[in-house]
C-alpha atoms as a PDB file:
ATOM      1  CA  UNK A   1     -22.622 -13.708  43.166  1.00  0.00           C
ATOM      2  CA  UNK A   2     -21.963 -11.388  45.801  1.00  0.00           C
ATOM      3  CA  UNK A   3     -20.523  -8.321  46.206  1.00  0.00           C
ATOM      4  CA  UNK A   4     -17.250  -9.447  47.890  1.00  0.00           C
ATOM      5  CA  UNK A   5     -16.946 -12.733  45.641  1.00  0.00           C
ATOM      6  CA  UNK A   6     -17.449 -10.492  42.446  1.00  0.00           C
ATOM      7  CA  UNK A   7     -14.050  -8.416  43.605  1.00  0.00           C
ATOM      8  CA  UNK A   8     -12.270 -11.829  44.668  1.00  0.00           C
ATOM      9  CA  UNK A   9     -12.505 -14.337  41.574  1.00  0.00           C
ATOM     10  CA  UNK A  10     -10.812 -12.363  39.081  1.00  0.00           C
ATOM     11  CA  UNK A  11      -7.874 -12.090  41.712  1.00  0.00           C
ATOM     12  CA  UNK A  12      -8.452 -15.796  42.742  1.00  0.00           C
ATOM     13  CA  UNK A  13      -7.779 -16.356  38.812  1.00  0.00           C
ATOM     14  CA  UNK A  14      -4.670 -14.206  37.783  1.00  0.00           C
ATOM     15  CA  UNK A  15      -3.041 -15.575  40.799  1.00  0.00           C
ATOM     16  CA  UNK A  16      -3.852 -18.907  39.643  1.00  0.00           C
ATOM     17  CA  UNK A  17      -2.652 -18.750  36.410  1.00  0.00           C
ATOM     18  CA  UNK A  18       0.400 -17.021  37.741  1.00  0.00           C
ATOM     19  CA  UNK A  19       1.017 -19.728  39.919  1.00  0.00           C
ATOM     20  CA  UNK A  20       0.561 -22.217  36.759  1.00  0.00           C
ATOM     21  CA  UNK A  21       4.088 -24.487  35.922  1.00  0.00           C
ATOM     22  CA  UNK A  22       3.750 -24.811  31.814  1.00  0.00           C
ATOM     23  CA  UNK A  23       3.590 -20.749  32.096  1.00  0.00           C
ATOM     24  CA  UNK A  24       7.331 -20.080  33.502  1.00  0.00           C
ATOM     25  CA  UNK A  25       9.915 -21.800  30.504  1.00  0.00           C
ATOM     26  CA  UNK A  26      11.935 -23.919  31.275  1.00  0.00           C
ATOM     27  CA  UNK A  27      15.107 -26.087  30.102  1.00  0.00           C
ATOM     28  CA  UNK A  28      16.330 -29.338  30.912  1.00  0.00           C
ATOM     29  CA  UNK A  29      19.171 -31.873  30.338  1.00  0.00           C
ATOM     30  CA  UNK A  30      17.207 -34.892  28.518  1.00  0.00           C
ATOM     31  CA  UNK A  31      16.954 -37.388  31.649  1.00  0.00           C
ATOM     32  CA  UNK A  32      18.903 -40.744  31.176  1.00  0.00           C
ATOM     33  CA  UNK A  33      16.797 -43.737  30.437  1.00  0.00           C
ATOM     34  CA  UNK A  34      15.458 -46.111  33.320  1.00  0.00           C
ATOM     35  CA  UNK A  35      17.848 -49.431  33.730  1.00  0.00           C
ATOM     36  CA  UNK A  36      14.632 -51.066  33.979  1.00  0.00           C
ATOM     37  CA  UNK A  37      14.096 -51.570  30.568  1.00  0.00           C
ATOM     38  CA  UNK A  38      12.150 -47.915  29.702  1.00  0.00           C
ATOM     39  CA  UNK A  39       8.865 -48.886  30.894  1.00  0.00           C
ATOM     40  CA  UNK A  40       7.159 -45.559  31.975  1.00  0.00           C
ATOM     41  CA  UNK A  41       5.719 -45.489  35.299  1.00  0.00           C
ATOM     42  CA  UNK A  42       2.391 -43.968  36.311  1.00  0.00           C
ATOM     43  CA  UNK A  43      -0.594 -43.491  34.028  1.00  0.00           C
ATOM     44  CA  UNK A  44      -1.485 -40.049  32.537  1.00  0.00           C
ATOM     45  CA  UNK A  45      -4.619 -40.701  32.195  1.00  0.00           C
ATOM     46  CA  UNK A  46      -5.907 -39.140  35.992  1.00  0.00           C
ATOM     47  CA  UNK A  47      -3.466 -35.850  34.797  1.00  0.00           C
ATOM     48  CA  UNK A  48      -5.469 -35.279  31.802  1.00  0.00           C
ATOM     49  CA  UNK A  49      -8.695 -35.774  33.520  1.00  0.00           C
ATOM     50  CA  UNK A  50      -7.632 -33.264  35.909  1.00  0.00           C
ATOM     51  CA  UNK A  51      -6.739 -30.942  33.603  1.00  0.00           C
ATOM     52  CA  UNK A  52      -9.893 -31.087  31.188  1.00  0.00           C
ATOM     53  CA  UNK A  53     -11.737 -30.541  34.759  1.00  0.00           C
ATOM     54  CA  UNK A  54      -9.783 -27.775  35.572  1.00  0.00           C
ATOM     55  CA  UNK A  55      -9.928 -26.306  32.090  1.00  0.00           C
ATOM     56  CA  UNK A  56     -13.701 -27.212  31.845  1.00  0.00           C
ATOM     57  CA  UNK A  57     -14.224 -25.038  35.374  1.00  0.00           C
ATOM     58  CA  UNK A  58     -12.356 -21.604  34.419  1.00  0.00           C
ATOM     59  CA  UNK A  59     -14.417 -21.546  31.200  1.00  0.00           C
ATOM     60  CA  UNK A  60     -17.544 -22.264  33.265  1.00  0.00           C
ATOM     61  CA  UNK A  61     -16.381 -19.215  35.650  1.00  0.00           C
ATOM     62  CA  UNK A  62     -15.557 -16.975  32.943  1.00  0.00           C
ATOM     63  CA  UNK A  63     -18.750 -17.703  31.219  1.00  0.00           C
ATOM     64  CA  UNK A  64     -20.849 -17.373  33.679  1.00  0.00           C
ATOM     65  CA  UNK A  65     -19.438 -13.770  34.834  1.00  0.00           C
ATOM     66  CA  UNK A  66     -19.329 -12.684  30.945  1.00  0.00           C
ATOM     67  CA  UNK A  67     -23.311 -13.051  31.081  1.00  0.00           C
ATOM     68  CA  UNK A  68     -23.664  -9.654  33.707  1.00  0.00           C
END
């Protein structure tokens, strides 16, 4: 890496972990149920991928620097 990246990615990462939503609590009123019969909408399954990538790239980044 170079010089500048070196003093960049550990700011790039504490401001992305500040920016992170499960990080900040938070409480909510339970949400009513759907009229539609309380079928969910969506699939999770594209979140979780994106979050295993995510996950699977900091740890890549923060091995990678703790070799030096």
């Amino acid at each position: 890496m170079s010089g500048i990246a070196k003093r960049i990615a550990p700011l790039m990462m504490a401001l992305g972990l500040l920016l992170v939503p499960a990080a900040q609590p938070t409480v909510r009123a339970q949400e009513e149920a759907p009229a539609s019969g309380g079928e969910s909408k969506g699939d999770p399954v594209p979140g979780y991928l994106g979050a295993g990538l995510i996950t699977l790239l900091v740890l890549f980044i923060m091995g990678k620097s703790a070799r030096r």
